[in-house]
C-alpha atoms as a PDB file:
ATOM      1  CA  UNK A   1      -2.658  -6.932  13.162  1.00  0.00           C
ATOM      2  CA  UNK A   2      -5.511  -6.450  11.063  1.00  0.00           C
ATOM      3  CA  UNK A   3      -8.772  -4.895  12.240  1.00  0.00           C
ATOM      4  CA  UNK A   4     -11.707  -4.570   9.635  1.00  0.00           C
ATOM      5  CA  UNK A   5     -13.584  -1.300   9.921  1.00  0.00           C
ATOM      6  CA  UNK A   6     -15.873   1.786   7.738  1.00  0.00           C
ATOM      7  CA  UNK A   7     -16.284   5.654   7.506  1.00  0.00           C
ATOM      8  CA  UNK A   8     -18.642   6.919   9.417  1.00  0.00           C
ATOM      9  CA  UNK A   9     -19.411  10.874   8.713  1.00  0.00           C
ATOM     10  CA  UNK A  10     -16.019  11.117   7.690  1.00  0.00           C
ATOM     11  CA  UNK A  11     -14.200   9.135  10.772  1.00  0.00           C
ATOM     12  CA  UNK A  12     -13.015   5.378  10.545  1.00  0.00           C
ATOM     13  CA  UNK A  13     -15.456   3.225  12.748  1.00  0.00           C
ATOM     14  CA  UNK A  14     -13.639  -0.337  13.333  1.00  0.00           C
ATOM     15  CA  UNK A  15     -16.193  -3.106  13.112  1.00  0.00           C
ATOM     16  CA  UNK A  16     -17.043  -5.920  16.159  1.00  0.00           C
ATOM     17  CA  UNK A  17     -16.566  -2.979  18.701  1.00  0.00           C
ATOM     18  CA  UNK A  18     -12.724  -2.968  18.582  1.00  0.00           C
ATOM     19  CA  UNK A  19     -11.126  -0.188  20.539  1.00  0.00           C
ATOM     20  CA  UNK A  20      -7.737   0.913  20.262  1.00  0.00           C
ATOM     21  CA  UNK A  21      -5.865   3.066  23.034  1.00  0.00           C
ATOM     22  CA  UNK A  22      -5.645   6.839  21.716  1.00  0.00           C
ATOM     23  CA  UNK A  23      -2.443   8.029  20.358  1.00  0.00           C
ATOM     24  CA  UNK A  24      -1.730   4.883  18.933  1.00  0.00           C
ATOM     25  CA  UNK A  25      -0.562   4.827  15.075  1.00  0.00           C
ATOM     26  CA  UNK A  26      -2.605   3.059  12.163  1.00  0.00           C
ATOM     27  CA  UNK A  27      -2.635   2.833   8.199  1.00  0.00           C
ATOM     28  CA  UNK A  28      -5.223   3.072   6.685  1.00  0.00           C
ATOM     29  CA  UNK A  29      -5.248   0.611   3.328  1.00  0.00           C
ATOM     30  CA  UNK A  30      -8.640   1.169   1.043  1.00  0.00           C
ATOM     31  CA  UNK A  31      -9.967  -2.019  -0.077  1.00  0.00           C
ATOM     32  CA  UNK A  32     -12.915  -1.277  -2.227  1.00  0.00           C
ATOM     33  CA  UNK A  33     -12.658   2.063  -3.023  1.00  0.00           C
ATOM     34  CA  UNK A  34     -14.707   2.065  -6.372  1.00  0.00           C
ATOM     35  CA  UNK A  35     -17.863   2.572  -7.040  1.00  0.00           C
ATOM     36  CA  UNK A  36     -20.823   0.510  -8.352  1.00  0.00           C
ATOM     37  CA  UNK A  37     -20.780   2.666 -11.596  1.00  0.00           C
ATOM     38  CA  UNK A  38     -17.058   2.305 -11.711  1.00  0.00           C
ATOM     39  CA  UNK A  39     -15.127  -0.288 -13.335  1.00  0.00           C
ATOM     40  CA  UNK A  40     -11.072  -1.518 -12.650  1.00  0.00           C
ATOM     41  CA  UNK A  41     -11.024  -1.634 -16.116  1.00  0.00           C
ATOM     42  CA  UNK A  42      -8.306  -0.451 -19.353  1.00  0.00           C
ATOM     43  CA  UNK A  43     -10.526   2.780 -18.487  1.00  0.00           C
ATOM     44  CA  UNK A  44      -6.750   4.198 -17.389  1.00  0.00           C
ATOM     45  CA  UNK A  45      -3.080   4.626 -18.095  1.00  0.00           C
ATOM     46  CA  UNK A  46      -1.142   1.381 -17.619  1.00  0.00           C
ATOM     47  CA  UNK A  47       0.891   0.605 -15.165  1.00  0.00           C
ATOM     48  CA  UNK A  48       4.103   1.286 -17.953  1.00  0.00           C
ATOM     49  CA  UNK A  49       2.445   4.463 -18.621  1.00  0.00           C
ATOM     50  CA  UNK A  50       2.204   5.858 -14.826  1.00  0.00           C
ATOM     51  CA  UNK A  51       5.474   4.757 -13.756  1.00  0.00           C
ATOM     52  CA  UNK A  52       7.248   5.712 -17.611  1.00  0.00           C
ATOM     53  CA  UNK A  53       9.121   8.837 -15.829  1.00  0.00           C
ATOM     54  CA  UNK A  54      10.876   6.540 -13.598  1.00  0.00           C
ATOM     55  CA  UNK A  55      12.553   4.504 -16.536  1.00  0.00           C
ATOM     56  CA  UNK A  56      15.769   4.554 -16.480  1.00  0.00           C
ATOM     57  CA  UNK A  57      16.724   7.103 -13.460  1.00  0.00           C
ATOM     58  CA  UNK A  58      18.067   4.233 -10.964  1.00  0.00           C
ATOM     59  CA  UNK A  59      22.382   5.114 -11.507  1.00  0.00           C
ATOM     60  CA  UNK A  60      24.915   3.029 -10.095  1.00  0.00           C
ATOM     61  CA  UNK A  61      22.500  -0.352  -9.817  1.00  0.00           C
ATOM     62  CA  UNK A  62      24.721  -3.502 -10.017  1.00  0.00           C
ATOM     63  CA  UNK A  63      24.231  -5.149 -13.597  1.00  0.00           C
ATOM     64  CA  UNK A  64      22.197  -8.131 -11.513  1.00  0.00           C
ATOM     65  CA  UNK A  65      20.076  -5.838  -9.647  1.00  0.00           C
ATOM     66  CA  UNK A  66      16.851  -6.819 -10.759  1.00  0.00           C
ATOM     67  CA  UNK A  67      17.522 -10.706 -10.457  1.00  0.00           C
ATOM     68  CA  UNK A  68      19.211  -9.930  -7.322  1.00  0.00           C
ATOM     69  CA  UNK A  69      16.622  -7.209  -6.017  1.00  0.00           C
ATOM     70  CA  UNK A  70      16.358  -9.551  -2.276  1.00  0.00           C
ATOM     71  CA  UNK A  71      20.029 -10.129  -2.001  1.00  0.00           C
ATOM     72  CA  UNK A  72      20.635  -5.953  -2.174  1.00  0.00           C
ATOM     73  CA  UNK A  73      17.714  -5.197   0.046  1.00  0.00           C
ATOM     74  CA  UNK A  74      17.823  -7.984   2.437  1.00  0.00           C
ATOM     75  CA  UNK A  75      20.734  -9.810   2.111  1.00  0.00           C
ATOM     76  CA  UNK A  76      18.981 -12.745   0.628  1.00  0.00           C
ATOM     77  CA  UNK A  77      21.594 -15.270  -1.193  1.00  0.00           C
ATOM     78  CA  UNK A  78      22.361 -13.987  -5.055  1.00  0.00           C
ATOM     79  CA  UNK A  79      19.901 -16.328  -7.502  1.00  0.00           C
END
């Protein structure tokens, strides 16, 4: 389920009055995060340039792992 909602003094208010039971566990997923001043721009590193560490660590993949990436997680038939 998803509930729409905003921070409030630092708490998360959901809109339309929605109330959930206490104890119960969420996620919270930001959704427009930047500001007006901000842009989502090339203002950054690159997606190749924040995950560049991670190249080439995986051992032991099967040689079809990445055209096969559903069948190994999931069980999906091989492509």
């Amino acid at each position: 389920m998803t509930y729409q909602g905003h921070v409030e003094n630092g708490t998360v208010v959901l809109d339309d009055g929605m109330n959930l039971p206490n104890g119960v566990i969420v996620t919270v997923c930001l959704v427009d995060f930047l500001q007006d001043d901000e842009s989502d721009d090339e203002s950054g590193p690159s997606l190749y340039e924040r995950l560049a560490p991670a190249i080439g660590t995986a051992k032991g993949l099967p040689p079809d792992a990445s055209r096969n990436v559903d069948h190994y997680l999931y069980g999906a038939p091989k492509a």
